[in-house]
C-alpha atoms as a PDB file:
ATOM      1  CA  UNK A   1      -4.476  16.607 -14.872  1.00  0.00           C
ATOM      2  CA  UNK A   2      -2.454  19.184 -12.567  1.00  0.00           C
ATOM      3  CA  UNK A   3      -3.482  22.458 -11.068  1.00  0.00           C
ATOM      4  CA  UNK A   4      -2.601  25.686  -9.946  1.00  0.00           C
ATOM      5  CA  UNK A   5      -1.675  25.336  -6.027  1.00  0.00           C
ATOM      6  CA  UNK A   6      -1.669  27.833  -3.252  1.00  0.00           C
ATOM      7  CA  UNK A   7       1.500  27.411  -1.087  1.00  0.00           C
ATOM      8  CA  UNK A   8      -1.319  26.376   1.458  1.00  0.00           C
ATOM      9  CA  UNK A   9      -2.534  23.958  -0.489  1.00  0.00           C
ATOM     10  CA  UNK A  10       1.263  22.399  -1.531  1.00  0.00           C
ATOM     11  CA  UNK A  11       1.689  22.533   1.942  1.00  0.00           C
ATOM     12  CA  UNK A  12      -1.200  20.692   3.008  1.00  0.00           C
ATOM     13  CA  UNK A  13      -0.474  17.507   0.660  1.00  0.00           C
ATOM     14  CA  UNK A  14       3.232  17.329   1.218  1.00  0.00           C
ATOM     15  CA  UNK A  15       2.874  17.325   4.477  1.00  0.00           C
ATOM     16  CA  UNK A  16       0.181  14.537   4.576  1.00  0.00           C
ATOM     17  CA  UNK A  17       2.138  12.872   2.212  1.00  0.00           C
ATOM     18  CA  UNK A  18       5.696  12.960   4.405  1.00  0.00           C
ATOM     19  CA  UNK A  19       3.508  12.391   7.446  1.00  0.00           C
ATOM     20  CA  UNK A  20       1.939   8.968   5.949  1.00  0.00           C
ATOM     21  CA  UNK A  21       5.810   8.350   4.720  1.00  0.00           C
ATOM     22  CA  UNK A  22       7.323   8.283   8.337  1.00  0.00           C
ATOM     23  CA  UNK A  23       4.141   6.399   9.919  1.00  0.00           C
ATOM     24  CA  UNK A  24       4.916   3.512   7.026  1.00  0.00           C
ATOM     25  CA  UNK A  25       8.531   3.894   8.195  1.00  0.00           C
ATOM     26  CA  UNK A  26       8.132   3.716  12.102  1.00  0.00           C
ATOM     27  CA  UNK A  27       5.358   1.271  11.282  1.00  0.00           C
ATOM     28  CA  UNK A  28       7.680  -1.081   9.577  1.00  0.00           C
ATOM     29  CA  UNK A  29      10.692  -0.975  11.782  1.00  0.00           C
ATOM     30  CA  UNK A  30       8.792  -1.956  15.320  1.00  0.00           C
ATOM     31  CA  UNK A  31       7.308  -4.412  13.202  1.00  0.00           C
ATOM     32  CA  UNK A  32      10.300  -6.345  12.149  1.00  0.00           C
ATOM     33  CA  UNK A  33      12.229  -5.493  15.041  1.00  0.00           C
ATOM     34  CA  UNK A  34       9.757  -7.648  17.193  1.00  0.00           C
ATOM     35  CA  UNK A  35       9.272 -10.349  15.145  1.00  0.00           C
ATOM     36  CA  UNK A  36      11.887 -12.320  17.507  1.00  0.00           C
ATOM     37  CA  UNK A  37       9.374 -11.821  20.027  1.00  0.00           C
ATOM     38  CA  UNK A  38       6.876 -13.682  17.766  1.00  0.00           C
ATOM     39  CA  UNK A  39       6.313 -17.553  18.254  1.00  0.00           C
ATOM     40  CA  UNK A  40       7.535 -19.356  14.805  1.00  0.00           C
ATOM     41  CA  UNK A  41       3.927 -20.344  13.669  1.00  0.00           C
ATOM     42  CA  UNK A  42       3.296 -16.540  13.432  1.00  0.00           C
ATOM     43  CA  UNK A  43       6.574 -15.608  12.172  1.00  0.00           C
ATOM     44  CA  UNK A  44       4.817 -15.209   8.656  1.00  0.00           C
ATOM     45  CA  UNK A  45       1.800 -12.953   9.604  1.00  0.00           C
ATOM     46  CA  UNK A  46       4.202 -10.568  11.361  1.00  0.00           C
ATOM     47  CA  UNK A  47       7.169 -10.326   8.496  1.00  0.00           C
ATOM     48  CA  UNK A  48       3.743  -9.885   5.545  1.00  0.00           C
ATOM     49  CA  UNK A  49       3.016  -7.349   7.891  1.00  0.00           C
ATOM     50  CA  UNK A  50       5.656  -5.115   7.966  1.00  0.00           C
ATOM     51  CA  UNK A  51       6.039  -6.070   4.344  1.00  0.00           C
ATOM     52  CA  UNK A  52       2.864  -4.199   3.851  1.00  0.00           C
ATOM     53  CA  UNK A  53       4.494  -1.163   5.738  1.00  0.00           C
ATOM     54  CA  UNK A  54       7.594  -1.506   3.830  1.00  0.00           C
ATOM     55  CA  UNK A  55       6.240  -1.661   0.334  1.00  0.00           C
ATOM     56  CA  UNK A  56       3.826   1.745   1.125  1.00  0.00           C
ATOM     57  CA  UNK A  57       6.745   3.709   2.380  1.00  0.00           C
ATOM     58  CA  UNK A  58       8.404   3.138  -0.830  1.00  0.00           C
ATOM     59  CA  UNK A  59       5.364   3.749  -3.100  1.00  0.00           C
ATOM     60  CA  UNK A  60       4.798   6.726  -0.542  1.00  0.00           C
ATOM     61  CA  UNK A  61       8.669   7.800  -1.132  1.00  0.00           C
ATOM     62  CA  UNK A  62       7.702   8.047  -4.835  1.00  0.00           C
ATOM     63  CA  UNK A  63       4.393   9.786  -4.356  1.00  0.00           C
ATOM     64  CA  UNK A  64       6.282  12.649  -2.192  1.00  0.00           C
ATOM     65  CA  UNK A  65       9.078  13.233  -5.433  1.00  0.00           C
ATOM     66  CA  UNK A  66       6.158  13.256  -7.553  1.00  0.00           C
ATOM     67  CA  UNK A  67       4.475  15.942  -5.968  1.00  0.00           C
ATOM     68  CA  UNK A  68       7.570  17.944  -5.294  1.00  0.00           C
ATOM     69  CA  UNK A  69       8.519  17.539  -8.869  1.00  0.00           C
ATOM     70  CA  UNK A  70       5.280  18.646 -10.298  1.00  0.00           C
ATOM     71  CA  UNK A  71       5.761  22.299  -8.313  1.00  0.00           C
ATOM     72  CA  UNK A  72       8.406  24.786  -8.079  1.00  0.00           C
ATOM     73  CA  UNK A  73       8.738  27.792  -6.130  1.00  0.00           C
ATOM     74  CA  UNK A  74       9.680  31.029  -7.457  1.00  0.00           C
ATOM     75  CA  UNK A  75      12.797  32.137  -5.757  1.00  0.00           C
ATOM     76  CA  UNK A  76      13.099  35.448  -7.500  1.00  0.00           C
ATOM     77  CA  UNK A  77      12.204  37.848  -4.368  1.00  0.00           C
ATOM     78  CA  UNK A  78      11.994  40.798  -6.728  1.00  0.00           C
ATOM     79  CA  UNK A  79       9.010  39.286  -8.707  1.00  0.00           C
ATOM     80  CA  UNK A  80       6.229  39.631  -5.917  1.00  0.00           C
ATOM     81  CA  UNK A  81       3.727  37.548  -8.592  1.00  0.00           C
ATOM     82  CA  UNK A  82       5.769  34.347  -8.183  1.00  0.00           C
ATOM     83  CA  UNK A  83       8.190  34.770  -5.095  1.00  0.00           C
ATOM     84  CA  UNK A  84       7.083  32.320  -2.355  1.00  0.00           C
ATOM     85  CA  UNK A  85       4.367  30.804  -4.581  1.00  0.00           C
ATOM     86  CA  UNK A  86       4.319  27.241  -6.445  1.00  0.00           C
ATOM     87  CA  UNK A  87       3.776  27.138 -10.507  1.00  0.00           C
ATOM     88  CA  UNK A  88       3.029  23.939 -12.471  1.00  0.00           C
ATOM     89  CA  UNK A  89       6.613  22.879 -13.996  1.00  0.00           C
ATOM     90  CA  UNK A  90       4.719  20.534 -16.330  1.00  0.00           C
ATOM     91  CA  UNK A  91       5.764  17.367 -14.772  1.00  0.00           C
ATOM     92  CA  UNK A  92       2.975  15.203 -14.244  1.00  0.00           C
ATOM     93  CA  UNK A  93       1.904  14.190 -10.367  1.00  0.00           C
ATOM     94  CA  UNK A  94       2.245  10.420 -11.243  1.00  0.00           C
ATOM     95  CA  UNK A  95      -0.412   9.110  -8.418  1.00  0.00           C
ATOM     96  CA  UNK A  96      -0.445   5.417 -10.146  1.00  0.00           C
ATOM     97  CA  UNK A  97       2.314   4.763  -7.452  1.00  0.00           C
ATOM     98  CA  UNK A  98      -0.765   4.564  -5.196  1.00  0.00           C
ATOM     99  CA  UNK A  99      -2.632   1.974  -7.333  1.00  0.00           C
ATOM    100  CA  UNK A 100       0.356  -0.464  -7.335  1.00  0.00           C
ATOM    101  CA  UNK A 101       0.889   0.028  -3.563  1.00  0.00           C
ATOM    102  CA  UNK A 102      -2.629  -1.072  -3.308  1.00  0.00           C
ATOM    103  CA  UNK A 103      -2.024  -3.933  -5.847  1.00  0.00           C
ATOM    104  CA  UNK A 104       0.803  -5.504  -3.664  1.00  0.00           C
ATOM    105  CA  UNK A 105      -0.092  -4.648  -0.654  1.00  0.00           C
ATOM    106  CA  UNK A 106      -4.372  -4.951  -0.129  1.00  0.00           C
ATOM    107  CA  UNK A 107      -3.816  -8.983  -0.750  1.00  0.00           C
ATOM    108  CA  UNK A 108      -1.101  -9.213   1.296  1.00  0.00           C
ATOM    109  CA  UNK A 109      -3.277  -7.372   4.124  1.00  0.00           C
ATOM    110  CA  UNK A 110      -5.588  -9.855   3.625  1.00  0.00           C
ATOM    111  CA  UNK A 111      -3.527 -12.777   3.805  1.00  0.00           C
ATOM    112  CA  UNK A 112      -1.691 -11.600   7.127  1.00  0.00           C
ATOM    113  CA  UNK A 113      -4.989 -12.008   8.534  1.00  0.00           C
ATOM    114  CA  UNK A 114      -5.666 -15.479   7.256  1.00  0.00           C
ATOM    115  CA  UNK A 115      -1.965 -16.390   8.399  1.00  0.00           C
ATOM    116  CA  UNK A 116      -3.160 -15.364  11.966  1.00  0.00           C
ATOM    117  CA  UNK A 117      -6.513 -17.783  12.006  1.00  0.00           C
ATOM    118  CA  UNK A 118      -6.831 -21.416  13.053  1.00  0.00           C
ATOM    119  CA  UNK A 119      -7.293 -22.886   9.296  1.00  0.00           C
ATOM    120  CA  UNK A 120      -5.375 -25.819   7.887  1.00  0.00           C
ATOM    121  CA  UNK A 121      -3.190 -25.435   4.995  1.00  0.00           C
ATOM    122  CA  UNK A 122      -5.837 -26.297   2.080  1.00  0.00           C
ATOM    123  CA  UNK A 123      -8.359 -23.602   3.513  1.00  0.00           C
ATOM    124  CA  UNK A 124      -5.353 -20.753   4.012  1.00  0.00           C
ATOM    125  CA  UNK A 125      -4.531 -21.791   0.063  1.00  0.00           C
ATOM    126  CA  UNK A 126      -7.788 -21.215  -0.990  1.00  0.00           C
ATOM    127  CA  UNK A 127      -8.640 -18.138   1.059  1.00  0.00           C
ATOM    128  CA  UNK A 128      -5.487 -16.624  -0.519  1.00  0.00           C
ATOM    129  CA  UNK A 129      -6.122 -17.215  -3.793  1.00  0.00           C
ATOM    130  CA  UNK A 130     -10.100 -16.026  -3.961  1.00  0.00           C
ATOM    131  CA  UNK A 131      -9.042 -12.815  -1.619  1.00  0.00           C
ATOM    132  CA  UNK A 132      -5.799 -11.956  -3.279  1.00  0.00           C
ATOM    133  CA  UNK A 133      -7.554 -12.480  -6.649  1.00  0.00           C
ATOM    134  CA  UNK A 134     -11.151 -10.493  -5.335  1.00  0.00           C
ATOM    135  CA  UNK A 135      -8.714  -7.311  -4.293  1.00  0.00           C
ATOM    136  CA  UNK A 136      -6.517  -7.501  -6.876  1.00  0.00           C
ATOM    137  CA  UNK A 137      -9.721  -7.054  -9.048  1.00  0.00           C
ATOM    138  CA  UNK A 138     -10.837  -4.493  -7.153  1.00  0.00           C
ATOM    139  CA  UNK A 139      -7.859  -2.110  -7.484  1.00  0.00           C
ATOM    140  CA  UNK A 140      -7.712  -2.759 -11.563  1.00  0.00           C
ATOM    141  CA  UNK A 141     -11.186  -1.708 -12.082  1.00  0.00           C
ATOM    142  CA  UNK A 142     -10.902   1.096  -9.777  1.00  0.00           C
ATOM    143  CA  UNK A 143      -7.699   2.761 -11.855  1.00  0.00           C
ATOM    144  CA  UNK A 144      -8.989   3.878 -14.520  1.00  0.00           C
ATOM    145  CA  UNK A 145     -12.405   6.185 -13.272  1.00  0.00           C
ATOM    146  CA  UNK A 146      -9.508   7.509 -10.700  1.00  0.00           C
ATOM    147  CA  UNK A 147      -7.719   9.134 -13.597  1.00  0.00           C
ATOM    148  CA  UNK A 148     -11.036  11.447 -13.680  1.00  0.00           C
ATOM    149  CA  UNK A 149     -12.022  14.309 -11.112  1.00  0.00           C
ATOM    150  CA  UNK A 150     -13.905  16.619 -13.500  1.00  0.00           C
ATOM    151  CA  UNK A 151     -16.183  17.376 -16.282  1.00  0.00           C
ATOM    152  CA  UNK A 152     -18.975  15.442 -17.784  1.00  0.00           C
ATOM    153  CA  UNK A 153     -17.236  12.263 -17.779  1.00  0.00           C
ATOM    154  CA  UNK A 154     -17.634  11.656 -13.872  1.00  0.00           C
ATOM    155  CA  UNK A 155     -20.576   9.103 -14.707  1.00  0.00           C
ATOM    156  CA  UNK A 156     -17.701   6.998 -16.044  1.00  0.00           C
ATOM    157  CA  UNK A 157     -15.691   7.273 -12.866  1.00  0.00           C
ATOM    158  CA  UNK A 158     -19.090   6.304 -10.911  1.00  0.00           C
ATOM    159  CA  UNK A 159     -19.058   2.733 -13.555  1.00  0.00           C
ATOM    160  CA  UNK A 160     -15.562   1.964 -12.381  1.00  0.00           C
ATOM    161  CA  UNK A 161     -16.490   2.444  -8.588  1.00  0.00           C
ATOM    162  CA  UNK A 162     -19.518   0.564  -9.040  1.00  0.00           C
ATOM    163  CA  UNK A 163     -17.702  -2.333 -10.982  1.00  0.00           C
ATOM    164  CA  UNK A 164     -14.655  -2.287  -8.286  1.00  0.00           C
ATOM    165  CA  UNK A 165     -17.452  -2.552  -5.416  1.00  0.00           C
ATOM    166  CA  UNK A 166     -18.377  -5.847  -6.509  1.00  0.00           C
ATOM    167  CA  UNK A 167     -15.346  -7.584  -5.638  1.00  0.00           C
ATOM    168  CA  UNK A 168     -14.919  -5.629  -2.832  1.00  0.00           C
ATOM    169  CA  UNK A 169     -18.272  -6.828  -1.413  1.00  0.00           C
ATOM    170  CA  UNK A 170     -17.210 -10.253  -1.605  1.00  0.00           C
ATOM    171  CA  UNK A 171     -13.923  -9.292   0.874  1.00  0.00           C
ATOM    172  CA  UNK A 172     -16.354  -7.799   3.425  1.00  0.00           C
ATOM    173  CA  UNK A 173     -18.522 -10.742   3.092  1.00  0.00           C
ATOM    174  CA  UNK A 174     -15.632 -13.207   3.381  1.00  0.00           C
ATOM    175  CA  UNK A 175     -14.091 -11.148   6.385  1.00  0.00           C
ATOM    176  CA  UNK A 176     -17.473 -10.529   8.484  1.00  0.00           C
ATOM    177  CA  UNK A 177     -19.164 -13.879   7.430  1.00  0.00           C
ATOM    178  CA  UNK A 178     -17.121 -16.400   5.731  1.00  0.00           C
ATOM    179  CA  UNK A 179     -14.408 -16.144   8.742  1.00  0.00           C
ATOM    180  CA  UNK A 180     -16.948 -16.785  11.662  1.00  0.00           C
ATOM    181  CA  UNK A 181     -15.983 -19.797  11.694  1.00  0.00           C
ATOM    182  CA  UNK A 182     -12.151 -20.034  12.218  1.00  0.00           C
ATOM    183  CA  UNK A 183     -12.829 -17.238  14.739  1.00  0.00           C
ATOM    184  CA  UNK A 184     -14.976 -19.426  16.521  1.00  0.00           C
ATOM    185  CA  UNK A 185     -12.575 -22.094  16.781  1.00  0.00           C
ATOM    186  CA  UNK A 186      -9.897 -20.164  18.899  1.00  0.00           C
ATOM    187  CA  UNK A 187     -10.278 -21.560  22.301  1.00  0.00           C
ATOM    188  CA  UNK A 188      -8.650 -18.388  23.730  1.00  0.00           C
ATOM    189  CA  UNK A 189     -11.905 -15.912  24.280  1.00  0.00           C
ATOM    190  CA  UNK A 190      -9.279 -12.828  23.735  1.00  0.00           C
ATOM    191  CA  UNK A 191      -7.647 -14.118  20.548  1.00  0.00           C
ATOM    192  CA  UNK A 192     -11.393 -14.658  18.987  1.00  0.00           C
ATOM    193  CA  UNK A 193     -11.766 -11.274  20.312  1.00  0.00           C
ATOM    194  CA  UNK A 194      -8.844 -10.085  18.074  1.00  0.00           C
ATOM    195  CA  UNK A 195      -9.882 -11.420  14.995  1.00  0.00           C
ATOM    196  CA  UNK A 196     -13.366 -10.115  15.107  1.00  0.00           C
ATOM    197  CA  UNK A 197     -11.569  -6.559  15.713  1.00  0.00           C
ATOM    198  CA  UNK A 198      -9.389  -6.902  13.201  1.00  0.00           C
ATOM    199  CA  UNK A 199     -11.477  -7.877  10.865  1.00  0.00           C
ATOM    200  CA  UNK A 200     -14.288  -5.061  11.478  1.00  0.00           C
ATOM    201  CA  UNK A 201     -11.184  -2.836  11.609  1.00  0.00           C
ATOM    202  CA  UNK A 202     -10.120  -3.847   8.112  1.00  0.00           C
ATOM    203  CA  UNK A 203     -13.823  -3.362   6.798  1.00  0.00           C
ATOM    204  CA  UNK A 204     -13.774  -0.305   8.094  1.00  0.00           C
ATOM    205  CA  UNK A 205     -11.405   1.311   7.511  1.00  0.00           C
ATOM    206  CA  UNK A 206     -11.241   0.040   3.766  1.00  0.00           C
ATOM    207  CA  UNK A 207     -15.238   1.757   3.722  1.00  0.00           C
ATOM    208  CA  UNK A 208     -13.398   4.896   3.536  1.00  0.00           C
ATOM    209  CA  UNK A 209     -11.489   4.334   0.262  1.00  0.00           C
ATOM    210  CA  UNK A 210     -14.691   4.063  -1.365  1.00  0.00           C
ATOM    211  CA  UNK A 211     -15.819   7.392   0.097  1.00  0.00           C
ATOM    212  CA  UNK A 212     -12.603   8.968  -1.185  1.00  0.00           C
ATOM    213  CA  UNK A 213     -13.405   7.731  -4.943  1.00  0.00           C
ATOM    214  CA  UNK A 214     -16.863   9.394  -4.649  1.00  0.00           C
ATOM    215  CA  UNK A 215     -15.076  13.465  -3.828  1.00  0.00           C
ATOM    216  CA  UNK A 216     -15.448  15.013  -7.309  1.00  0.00           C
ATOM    217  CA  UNK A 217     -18.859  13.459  -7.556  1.00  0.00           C
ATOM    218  CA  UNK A 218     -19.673  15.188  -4.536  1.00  0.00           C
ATOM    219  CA  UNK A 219     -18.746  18.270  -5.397  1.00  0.00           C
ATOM    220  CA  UNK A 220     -15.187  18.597  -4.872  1.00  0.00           C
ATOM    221  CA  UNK A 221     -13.534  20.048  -7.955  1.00  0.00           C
ATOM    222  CA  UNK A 222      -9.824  20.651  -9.336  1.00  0.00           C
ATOM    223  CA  UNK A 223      -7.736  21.187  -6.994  1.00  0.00           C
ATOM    224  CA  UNK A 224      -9.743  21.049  -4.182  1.00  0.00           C
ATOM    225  CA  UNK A 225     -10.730  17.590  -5.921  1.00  0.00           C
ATOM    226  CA  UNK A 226      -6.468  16.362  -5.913  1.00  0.00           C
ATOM    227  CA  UNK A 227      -6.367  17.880  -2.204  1.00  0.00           C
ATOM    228  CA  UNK A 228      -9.275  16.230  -1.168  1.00  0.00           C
ATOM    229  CA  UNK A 229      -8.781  12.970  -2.922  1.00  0.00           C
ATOM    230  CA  UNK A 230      -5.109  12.844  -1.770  1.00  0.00           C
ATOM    231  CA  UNK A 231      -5.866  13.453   2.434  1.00  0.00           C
ATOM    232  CA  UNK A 232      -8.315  11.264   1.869  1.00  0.00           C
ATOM    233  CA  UNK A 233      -6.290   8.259   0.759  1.00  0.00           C
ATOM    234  CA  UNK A 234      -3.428   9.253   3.512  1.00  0.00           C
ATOM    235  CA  UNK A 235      -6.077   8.620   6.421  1.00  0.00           C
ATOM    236  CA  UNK A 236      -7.361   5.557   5.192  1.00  0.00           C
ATOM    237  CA  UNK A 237      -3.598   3.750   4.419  1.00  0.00           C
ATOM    238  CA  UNK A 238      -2.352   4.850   7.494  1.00  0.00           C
ATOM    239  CA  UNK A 239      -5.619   2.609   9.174  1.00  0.00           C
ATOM    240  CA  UNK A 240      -5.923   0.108   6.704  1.00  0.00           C
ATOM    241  CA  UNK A 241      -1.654  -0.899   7.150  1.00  0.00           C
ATOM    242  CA  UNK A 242      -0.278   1.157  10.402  1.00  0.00           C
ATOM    243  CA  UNK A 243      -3.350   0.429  12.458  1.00  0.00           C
ATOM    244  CA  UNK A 244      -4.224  -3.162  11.506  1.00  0.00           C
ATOM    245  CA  UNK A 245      -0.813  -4.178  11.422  1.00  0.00           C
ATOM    246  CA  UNK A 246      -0.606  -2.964  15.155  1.00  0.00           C
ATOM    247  CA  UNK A 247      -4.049  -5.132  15.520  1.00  0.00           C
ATOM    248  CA  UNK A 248      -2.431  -8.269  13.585  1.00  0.00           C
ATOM    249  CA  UNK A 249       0.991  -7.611  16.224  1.00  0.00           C
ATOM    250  CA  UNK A 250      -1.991  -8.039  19.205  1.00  0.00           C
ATOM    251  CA  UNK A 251      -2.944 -11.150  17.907  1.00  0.00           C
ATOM    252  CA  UNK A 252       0.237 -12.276  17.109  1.00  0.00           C
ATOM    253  CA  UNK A 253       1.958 -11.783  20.269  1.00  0.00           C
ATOM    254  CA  UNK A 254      -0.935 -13.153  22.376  1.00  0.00           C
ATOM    255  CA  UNK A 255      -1.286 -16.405  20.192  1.00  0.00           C
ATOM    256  CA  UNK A 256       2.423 -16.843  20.914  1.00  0.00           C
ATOM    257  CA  UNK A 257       1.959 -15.979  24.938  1.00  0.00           C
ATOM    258  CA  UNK A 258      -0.556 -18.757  25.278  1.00  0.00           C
ATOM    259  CA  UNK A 259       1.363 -21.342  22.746  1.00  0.00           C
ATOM    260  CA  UNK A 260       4.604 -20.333  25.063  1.00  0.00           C
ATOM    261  CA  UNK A 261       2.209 -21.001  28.445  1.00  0.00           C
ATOM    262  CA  UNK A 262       0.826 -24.288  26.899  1.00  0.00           C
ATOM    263  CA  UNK A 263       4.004 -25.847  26.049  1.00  0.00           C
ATOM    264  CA  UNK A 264       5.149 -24.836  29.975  1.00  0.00           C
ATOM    265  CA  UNK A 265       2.298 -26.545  31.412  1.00  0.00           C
ATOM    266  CA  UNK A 266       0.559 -23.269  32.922  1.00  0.00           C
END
C-alpha cells in the first residue's frame, strides 16, 4: 500500500536508498579488486563476498526506480498545491526486490564465513546446506506479514515474525555456539579473534532486522511506517554485507599473511 509523501519524506528514502546503492557499489569493487591479494584457499570467501555486495546493489538499483516511479513531482509552477510536491502516480513501490536480495544473499553471507573457518570439506557441506536452508526459511516466512504495516491485521504480521524467528534462532545458535569449535582450532590467536568478531558482528547486526519488522507494531503508522521500515532495512544491509564483508577481507588477508609466512619459513 502507498502513501501520500512530503518532499521531506521522498527525500529522506531516496536518499537512504542511493546512499545504501553506492556503499554496495564501492563495497563490491575494493572487494574484487583485492582478491589478487588473497591467498588461493580464500579466493572463494572473498569473490562470495563481493558477490553479496554485487547482488544488493542490483536489487538496491531496482528498489531506487521503484521508489522514483511510484512519485512524481508537479512541475506546473503556477499550481502552488502541487508545484515542488510528490503525488502517488499509482505505480506500486515494489519492495519484494528486498526479500530476494535477502534470499540470495543472507546464505551466501553465511557461507563466506564458513569458507573462512578451519573445517574439512564434509563439515563446510553440511554447514551450507542446514544454514543456507535455516535463512532461506527465514526470509520466506518473513514475506508475507511484511506486506502489512497497518490495521487490525498486524497480529498476523507478529505470526510471520514469530515463525521466521525460529529459524533464525538456529543461525545465531550455530554462529555463537555450534562454531566454537573451528574457531578454536585456528592456531593464529588473531585469526580466532576474527571469527569470533565476525560472527558476533553478523548476529548483531542481523538483531536489527528483526527490530525493523516490529515498527508498525510499535506504533509507527503509514507513511511514517514505509519511512521507518525502509531506513531501517538500509542500516542494517549496509552492516550485515558492507561491514562484515570488510570483517571477512580481515580474516582473509591475515589467513593468507601467515599461510604466505609459513610457506617462507618465518
Amino acid at each position: 500500500m502507498m502513501y501520500p509523501m512530503t518532499a521531506e519524506q521522498f527525500d529522506l528514502v531516496y536518499n537512504s536508498l542511493s546512499f545504501t546503492l553506492a556503499s554496495m557499489m564501492a563495497s563490491t569493487i575494493f572487494f574484487w579488486l583485492r582478491l589478487s591479494s588473497v591467498h588461493e584457499s580464500y579466493k572463494s570467501a572473498m569473490t562470495i563476498t563481493g558477490l553479496v555486495t554485487f547482488i544488493a546493489a542490483y536489487h538496491y538499483f531496482r528498489i531506487f526506480n521503484s521508489w522514483t516511479e511510484a512519485y512524481a513531482f508537479g512541475a506546473d509552477e503556477t499550481n502552488i498545491e502541487t508545484y515542488g510536491k510528490p503525488s502517488l502516480t499509482g505505480q506500486p513501490f515494489n519492495d519484494a526486490y528486498r526479500y530476494m536480495d535477502w534470499l540470495l544473499t543472507v546464505p551466501l553471507l553465511l557461507i563466506e564465513i564458513i569458507f573462512c573457518m578451519k573445517l574439512n570439506a564434509d563439515e563446510v557441506v553440511s554447514l551450507a546446506w542446514k544454514l543456507g536452508v535455516s535463512s532461506g526459511l527465514m526470509i520466506i516466512l518473513g514475506y508475507p506479514g511484511e506486506l502489512i504495516i497497518e490495521g487490525d491485521r498486524l497480529n498476523v504480521r507478529f505470526v510471520f515474525w514469530a515463525l521466521a524467528m525460529l529459524p533464525f534462532l538456529y543461525v545465531v545458535y550455530t554462529l555463537l555456539i555450534g562454531l566454537k569449535d573451528a574457531i578454536a582450532s585456528e592456531k593464529n590467536p588473531k585469526v580466532a579473534a576474527l571469527l569470533t568478531q565476525v560472527c558476533w558482528a553478523t548476529v548483531i547486526s542481523w538483531c536489527t532486522y528483526p527490530v525493523v519488522y516490529l515498527f508498525p507494531m510499535l506504533g509507527f503508522q503509514g507513511p511514517e511506517a514505509v519511512i521507518a521500515i525502509q531506513l531501517g532495512y538500509c542500516v542494517s544491509d549496509i552492516i550485515s554485507k558492507c561491514g562484515v564483508g570488510f570483517l571477512i577481507y580481515n580474516i582473509t588477508i591475515t589467513k593468507s599473511y601467515a599461510l604466505q609466512d609459513t610457506l617462507l619459513g618465518k
